[in-house]
N, C-alpha and C. Protein backbone atom coordinates (compact mmCIF):
# COMPACT_ATOMS: atom_id res chain seq x y z
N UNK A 1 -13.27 13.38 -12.28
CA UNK A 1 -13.67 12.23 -11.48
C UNK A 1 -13.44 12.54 -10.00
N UNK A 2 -14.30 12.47 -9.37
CA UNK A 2 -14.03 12.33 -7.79
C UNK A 2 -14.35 10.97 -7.09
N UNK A 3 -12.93 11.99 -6.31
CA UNK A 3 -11.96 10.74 -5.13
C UNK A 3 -13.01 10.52 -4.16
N UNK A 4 -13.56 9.44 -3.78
CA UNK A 4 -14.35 9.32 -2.84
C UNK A 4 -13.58 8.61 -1.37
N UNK A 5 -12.74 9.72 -1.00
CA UNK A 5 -11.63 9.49 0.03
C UNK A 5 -12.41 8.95 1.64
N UNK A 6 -13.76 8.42 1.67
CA UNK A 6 -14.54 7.83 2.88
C UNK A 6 -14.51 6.47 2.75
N UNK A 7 -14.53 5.86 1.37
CA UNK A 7 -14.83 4.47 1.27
C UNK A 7 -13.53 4.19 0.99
N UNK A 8 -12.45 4.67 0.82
CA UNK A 8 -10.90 4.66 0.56
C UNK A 8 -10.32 4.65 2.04
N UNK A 9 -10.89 5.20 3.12
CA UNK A 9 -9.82 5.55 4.51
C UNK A 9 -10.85 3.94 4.80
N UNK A 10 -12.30 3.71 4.76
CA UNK A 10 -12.77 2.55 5.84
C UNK A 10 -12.50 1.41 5.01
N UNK A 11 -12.23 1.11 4.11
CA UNK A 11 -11.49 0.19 3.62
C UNK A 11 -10.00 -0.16 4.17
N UNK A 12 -9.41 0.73 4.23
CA UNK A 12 -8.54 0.51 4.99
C UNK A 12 -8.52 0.64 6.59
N UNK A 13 -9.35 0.80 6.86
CA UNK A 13 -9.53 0.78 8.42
C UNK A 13 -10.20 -0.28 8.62
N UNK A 14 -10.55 -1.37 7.72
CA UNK A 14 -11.18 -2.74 8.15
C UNK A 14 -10.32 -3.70 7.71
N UNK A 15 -9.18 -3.61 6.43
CA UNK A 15 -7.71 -4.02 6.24
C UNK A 15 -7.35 -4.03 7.96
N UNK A 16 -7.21 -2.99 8.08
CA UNK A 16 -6.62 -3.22 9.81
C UNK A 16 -7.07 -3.54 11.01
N UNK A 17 -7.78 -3.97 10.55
CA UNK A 17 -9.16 -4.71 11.43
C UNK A 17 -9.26 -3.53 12.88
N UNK A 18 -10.02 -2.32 12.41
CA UNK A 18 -9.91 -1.24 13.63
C UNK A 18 -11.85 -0.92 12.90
N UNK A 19 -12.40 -0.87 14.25
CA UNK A 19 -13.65 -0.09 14.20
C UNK A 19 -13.58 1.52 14.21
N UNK A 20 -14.50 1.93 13.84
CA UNK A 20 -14.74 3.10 13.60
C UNK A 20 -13.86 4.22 15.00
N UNK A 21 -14.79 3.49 16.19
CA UNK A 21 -14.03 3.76 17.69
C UNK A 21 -12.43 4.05 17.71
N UNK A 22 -11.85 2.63 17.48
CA UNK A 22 -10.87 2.82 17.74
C UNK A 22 -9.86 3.47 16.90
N UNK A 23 -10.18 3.66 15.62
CA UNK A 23 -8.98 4.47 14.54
C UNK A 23 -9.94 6.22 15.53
N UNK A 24 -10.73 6.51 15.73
CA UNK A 24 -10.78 7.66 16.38
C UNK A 24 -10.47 7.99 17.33
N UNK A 25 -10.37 6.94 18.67
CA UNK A 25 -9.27 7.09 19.71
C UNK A 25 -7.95 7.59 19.07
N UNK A 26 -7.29 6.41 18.07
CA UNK A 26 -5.97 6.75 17.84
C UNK A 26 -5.90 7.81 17.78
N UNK A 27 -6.56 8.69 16.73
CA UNK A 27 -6.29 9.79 15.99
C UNK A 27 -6.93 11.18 16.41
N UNK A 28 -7.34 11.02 17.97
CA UNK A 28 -8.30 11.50 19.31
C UNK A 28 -8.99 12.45 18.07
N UNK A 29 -9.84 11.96 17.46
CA UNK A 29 -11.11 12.26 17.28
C UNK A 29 -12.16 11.58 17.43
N UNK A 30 -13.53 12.49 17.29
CA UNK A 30 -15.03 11.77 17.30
C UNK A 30 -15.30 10.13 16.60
N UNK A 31 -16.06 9.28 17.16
CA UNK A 31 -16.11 8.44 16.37
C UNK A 31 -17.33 8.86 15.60
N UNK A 32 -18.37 9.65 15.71
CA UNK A 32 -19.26 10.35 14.35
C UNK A 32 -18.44 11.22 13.04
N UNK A 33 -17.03 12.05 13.41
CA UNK A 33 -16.70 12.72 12.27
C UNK A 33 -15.84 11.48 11.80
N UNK A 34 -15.02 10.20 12.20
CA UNK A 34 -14.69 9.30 10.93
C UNK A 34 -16.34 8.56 10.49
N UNK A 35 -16.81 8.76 11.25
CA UNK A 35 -18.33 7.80 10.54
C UNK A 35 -18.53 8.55 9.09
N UNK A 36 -19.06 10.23 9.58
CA UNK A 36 -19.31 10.90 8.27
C UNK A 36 -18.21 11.01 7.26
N UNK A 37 -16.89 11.10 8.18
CA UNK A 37 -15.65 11.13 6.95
C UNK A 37 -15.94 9.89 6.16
N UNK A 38 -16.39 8.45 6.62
CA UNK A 38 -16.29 7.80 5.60
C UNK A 38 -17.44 7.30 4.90
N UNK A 39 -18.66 8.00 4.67
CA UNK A 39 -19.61 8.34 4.21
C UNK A 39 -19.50 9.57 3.31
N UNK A 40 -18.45 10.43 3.29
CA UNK A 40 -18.34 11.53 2.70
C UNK A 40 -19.15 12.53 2.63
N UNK A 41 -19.25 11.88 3.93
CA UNK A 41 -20.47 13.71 4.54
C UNK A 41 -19.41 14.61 4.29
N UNK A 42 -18.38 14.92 5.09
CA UNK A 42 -16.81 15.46 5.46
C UNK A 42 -15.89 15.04 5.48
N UNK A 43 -15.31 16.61 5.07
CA UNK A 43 -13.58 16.36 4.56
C UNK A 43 -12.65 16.31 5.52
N UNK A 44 -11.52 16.14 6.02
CA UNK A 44 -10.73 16.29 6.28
C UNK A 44 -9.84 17.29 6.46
N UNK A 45 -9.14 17.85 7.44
CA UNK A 45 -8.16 18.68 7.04
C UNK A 45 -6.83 17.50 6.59
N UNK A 46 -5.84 18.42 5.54
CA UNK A 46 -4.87 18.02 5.31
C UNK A 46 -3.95 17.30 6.78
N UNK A 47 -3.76 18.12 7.85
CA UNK A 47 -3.51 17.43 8.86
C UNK A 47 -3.93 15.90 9.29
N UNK A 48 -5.09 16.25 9.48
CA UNK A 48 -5.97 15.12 10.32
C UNK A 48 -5.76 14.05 9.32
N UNK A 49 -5.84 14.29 7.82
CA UNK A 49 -5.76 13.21 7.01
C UNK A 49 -4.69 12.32 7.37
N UNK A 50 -3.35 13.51 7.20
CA UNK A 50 -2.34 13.05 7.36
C UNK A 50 -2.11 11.85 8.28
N UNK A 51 -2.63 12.15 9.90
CA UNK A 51 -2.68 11.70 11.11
C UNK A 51 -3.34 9.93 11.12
N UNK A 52 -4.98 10.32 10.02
CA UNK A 52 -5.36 9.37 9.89
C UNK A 52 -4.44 8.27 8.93
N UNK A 53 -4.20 8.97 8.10
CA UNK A 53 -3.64 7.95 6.72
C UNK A 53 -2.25 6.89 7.75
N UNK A 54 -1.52 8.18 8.62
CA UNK A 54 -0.06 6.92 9.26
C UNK A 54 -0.72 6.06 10.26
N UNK A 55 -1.89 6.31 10.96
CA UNK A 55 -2.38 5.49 12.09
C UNK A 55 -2.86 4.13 11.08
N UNK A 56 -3.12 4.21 9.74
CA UNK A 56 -4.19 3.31 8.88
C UNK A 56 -2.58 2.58 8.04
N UNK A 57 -1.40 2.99 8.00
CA UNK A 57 -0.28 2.16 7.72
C UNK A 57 0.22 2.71 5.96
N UNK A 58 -0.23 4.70 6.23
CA UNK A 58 0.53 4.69 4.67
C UNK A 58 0.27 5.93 4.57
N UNK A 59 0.65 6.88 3.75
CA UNK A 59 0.97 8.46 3.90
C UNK A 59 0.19 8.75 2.69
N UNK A 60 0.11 9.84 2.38
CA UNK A 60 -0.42 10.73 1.16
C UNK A 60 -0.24 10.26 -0.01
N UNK A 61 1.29 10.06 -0.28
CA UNK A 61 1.38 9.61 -1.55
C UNK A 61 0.74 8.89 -2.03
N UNK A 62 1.31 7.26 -1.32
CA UNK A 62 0.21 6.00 -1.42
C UNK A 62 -1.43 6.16 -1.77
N UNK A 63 -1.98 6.75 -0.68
CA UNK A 63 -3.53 6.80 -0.72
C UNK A 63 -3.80 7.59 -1.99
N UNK A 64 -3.23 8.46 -2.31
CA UNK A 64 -3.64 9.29 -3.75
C UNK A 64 -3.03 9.11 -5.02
N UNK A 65 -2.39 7.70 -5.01
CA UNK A 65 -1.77 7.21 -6.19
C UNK A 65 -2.86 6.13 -6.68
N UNK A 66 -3.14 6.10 -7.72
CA UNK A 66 -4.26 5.24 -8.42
C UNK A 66 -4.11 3.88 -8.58
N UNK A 67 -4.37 3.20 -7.83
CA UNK A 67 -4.69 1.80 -7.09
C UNK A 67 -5.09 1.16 -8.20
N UNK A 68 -5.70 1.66 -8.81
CA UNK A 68 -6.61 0.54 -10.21
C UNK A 68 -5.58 0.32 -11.06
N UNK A 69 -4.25 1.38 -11.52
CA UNK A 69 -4.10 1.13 -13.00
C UNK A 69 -2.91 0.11 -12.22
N UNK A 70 -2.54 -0.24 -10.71
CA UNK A 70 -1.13 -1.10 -10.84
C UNK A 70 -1.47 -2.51 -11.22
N UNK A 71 -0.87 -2.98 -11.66
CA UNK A 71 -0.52 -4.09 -11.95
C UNK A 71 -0.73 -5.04 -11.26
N UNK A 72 -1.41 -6.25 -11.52
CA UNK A 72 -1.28 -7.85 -10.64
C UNK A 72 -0.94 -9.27 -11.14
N UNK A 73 -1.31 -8.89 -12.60
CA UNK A 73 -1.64 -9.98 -13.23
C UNK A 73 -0.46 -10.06 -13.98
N UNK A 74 0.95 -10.85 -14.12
CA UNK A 74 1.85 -10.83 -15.04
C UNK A 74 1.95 -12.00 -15.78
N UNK A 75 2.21 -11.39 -17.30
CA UNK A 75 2.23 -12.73 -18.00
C UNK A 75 3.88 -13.01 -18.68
N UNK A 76 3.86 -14.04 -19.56
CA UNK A 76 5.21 -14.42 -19.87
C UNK A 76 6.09 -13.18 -20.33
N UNK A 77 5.41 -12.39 -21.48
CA UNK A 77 5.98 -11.12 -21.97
C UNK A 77 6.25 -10.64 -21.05
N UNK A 78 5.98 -10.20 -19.67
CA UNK A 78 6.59 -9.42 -18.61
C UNK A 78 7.44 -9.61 -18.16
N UNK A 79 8.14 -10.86 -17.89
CA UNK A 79 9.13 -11.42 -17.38
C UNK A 79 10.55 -11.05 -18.31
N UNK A 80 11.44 -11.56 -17.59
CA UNK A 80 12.82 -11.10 -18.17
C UNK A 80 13.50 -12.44 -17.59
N UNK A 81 14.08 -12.73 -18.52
CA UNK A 81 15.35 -13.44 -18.75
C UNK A 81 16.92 -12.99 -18.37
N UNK A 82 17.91 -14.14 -17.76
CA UNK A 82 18.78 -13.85 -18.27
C UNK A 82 19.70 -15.19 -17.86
N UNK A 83 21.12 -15.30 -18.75
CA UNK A 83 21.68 -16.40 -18.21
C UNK A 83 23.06 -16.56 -17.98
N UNK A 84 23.81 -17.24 -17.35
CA UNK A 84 25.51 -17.22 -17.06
C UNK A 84 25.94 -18.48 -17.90
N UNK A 85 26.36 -18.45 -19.01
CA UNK A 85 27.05 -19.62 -19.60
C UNK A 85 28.09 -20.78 -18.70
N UNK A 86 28.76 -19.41 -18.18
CA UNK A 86 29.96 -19.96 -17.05
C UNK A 86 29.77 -20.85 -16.09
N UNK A 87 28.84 -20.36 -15.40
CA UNK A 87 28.57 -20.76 -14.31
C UNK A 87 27.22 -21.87 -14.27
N UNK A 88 26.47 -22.00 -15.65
CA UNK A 88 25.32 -23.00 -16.01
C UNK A 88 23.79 -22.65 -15.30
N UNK A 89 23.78 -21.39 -15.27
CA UNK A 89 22.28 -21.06 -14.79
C UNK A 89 21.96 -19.85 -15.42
N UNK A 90 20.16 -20.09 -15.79
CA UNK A 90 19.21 -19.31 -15.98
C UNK A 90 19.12 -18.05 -14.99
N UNK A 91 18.13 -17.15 -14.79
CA UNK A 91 17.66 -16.52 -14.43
C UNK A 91 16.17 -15.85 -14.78
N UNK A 92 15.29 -16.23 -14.13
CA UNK A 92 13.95 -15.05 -15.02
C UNK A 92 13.42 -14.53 -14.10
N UNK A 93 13.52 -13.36 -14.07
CA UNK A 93 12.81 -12.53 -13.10
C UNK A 93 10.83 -12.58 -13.44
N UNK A 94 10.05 -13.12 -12.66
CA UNK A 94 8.53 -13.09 -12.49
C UNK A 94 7.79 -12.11 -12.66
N UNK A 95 8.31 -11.20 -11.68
CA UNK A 95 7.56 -9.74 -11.44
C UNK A 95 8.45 -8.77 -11.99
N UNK A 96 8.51 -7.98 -13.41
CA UNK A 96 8.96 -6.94 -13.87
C UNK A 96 9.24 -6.01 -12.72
N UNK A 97 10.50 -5.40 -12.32
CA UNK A 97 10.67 -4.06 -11.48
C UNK A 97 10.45 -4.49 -10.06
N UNK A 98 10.47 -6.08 -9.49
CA UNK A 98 9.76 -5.94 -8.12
C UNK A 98 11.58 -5.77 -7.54
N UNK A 99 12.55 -5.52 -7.53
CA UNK A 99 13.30 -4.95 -6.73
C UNK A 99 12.79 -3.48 -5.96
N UNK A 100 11.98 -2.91 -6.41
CA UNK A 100 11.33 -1.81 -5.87
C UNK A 100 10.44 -2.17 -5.12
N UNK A 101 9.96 -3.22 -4.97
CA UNK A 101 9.28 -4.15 -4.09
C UNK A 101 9.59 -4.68 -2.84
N UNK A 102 8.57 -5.21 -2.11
CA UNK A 102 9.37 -5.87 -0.56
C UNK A 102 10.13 -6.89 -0.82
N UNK A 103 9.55 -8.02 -2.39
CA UNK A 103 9.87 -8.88 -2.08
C UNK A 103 10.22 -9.02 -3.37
N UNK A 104 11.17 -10.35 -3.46
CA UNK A 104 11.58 -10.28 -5.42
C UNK A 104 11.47 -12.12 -5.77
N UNK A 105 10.67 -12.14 -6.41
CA UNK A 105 10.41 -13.58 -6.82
C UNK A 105 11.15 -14.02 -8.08
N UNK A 106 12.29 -15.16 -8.39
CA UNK A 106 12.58 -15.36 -9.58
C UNK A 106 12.27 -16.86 -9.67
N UNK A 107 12.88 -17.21 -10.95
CA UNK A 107 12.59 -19.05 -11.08
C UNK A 107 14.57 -18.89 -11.62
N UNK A 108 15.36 -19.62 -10.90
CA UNK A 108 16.71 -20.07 -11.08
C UNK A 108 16.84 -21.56 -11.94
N UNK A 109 17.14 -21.53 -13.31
CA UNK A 109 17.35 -23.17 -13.43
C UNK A 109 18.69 -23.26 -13.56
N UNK A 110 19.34 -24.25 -13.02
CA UNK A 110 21.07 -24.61 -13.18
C UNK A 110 20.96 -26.14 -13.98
N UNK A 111 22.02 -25.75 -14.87
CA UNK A 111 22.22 -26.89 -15.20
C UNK A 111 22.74 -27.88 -14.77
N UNK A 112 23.07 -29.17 -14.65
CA UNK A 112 23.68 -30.10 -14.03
C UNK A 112 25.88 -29.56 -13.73
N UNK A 113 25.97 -29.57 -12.87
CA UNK A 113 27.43 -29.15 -12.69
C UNK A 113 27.19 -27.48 -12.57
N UNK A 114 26.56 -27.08 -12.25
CA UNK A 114 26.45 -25.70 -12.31
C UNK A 114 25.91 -24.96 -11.00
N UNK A 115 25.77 -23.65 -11.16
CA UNK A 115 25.73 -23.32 -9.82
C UNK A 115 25.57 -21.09 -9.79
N UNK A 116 24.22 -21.14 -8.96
CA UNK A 116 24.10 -19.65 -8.86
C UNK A 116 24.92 -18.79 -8.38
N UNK A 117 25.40 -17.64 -8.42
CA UNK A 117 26.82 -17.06 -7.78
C UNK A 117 26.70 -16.44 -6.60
N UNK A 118 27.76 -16.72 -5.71
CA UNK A 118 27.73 -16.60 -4.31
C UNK A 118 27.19 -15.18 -4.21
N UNK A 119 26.52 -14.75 -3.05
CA UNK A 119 25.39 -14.00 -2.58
C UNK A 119 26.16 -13.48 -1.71
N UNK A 120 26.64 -12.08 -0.96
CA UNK A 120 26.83 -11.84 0.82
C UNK A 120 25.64 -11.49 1.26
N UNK A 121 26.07 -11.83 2.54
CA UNK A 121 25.13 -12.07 3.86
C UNK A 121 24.38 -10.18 3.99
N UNK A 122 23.27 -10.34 3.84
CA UNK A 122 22.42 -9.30 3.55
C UNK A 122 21.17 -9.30 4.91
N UNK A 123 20.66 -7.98 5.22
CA UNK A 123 19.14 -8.02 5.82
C UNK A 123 17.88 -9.26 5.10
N UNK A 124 17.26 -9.08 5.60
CA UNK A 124 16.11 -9.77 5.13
C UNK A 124 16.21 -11.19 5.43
N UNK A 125 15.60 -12.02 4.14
CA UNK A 125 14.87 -13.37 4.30
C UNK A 125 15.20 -13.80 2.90
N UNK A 126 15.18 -15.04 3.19
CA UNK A 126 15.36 -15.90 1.71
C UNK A 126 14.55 -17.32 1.69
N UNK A 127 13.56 -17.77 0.14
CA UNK A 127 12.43 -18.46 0.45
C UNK A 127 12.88 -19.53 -0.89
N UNK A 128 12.99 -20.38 -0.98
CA UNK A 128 12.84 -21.49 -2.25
C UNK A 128 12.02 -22.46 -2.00
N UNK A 129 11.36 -23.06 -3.54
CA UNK A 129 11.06 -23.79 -3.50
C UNK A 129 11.82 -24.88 -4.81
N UNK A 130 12.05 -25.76 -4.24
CA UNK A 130 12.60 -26.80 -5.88
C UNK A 130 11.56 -27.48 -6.63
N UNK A 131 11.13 -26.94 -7.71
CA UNK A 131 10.36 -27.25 -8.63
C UNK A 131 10.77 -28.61 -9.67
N UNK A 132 11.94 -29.21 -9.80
CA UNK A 132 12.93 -29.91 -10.08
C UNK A 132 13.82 -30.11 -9.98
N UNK A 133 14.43 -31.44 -10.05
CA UNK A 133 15.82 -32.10 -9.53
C UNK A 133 15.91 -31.75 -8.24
N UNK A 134 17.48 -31.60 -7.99
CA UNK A 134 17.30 -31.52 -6.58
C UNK A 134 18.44 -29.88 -6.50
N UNK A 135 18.81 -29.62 -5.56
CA UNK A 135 20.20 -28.42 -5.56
C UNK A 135 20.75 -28.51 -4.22
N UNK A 136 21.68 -28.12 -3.77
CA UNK A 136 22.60 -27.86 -2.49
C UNK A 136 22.88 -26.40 -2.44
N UNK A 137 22.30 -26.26 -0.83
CA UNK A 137 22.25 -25.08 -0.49
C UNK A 137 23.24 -24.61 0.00
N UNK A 138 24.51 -24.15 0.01
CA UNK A 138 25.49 -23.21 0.64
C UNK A 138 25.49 -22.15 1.46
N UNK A 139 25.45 -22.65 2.97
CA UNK A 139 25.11 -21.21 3.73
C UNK A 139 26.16 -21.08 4.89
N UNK A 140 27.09 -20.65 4.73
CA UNK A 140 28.52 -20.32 5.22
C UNK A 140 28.97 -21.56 5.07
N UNK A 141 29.09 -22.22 6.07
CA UNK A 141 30.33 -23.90 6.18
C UNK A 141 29.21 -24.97 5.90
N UNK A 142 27.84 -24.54 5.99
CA UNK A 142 26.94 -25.76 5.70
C UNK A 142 26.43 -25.78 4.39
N UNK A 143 26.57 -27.27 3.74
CA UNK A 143 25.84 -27.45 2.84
C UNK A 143 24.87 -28.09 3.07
N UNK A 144 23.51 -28.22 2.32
CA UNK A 144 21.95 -28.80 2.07
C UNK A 144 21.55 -28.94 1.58
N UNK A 145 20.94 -30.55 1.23
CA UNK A 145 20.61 -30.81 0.12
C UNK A 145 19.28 -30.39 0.21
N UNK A 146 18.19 -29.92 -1.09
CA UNK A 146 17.05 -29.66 -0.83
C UNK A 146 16.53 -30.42 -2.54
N UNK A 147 15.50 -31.64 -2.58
CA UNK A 147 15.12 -32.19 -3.51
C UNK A 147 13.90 -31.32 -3.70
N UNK A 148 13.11 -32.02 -5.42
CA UNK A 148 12.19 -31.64 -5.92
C UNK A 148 11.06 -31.63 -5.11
N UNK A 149 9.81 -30.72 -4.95
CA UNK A 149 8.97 -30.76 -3.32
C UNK A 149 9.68 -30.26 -2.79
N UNK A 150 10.80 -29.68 -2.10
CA UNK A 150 11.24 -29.36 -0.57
C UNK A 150 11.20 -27.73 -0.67
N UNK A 151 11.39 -27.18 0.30
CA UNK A 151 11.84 -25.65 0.59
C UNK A 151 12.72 -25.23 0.89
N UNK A 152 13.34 -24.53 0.93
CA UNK A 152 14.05 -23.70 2.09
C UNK A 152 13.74 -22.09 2.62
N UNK A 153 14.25 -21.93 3.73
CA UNK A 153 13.75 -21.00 4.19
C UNK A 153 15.19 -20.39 5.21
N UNK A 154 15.67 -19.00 5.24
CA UNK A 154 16.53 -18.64 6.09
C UNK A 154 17.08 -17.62 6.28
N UNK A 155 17.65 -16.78 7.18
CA UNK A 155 18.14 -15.17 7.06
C UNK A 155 19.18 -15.40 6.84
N UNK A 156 19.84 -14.48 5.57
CA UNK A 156 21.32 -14.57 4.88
C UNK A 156 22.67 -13.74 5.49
N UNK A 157 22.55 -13.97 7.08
CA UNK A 157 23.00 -13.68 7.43
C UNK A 157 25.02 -14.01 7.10
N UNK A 158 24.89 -15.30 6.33
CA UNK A 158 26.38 -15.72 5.54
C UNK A 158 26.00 -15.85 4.52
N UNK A 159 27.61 -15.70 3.58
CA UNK A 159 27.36 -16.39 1.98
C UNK A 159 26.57 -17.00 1.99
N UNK A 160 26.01 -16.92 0.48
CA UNK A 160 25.06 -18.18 0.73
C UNK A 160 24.46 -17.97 -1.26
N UNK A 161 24.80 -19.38 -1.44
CA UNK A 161 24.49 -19.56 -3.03
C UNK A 161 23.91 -21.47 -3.24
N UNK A 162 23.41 -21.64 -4.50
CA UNK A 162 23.13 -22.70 -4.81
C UNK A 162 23.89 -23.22 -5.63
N UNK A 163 24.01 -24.80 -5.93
CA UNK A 163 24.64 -25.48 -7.10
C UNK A 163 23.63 -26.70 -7.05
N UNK A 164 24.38 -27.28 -8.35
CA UNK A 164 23.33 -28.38 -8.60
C UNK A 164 24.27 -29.64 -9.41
N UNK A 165 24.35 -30.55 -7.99
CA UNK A 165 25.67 -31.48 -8.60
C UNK A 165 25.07 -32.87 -9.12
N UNK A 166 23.57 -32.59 -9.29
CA UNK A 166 22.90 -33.61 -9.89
C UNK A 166 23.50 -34.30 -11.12
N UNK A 167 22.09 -34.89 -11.78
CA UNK A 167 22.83 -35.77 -13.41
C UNK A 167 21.63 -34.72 -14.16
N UNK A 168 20.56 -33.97 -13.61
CA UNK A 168 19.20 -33.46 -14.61
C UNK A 168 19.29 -32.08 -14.04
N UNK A 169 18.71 -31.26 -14.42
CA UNK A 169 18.39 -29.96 -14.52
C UNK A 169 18.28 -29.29 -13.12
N UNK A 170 18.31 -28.74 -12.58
CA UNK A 170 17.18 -27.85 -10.89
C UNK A 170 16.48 -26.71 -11.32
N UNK A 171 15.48 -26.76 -11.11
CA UNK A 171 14.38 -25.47 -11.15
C UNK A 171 14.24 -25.01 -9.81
N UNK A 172 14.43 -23.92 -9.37
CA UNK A 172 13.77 -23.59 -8.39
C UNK A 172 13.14 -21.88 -8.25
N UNK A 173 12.11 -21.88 -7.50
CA UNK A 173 11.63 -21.08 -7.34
C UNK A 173 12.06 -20.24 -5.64
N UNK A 174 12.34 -19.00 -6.42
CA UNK A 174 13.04 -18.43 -5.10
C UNK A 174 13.02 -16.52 -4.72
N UNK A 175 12.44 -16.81 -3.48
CA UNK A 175 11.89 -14.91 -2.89
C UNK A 175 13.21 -14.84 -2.17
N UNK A 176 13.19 -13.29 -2.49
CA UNK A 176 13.90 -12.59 -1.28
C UNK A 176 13.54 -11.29 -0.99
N UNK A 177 13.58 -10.92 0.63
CA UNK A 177 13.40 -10.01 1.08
C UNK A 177 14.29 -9.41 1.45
N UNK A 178 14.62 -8.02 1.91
CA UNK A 178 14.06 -7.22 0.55
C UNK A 178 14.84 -7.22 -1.01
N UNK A 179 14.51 -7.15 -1.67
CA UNK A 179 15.05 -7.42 -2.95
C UNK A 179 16.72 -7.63 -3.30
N UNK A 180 17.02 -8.77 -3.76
CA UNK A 180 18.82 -8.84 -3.76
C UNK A 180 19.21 -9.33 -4.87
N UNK A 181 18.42 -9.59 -5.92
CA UNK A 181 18.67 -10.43 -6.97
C UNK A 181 18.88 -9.59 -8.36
């Protein structure tokens, strides 16, 4: 099977919203040899590829790893479970393996009196949404309440964990960047 590496680089050169012109400024070449490069008149040297592929936001590996067979679509079987008796919360991880990922999506349910286990203050970002009941957010000396509908959003720069001192269940749905869960 051949790689048709022209409609693979201008695809991604319109991802990055760059005309033909300007990914050839970057990469001080012709704007006719990326035209034919991505027509597959012509190849590339390994260099120039190189040059092109980091100006376009990704190296060799990436571009020549097979895009079709990854994954998008996950269903229940993919997911993973798990739970703390002790402490009264679920865990299910969404996306199989996305700690290898930018970002890590789970669904947390606590039971009433219960509560997720304290977190340290890490890089990145942290995203919820409460899908039910309500929970209190713990983020160093502040607590917050966040009901069913609400979000939160914040850099974990302190401890920072949930509980749920409700009378019913909390669901929530919750990202972090980069992966901490």
């Amino acid at each position: 099977m051949k790689m048709e590496i022209g409609k693979k680089i201008k695809r991604l050169r319109i991802e990055k919203q760059l005309t033909q012109e300007e990914l050839a400024n970057r990469c001080e070449l012709s704007k006719g040899f990326i035209s034919q490069l991505e027509n597959d008149l012509t190849s590339p040297s390994i260099a120039t590829l190189i040059d092109i592929l980091e100006i376009l936001g990704t190296n060799l590996k990436e571009f020549f790893n097979d895009t079709e067979s990854e994954k998008i679509v996950f269903v229940k079987d993919d997911m993973f479970e798990t739970e703390d008796e002790e402490l009264k919360y679920e865990f299910k991880w969404l996306v199989p393996n996305s700690q290898k990922n930018e970002m890590e999506p789970v669904i947390v349910t606590i039971q009433p009196g219960g509560q997720y286990k304290e977190e340290k203050p890490h890089e990145g970002e942290e995203f919820g949404y409460v899908l039910a009941g309500s929970v209190f957010l713990h983020l160093g000396e502040k607590k917050l309440k966040v009901r069913k509908g609400e979000s939160f959003y914040f850099k974990p720069r302190a401890k920072h964990f949930l509980s749920n001192e409700g009378k019913t269940v909390a669901k929530v749905l919750w990202v972090s960047t980069p992966p901490t869960f």
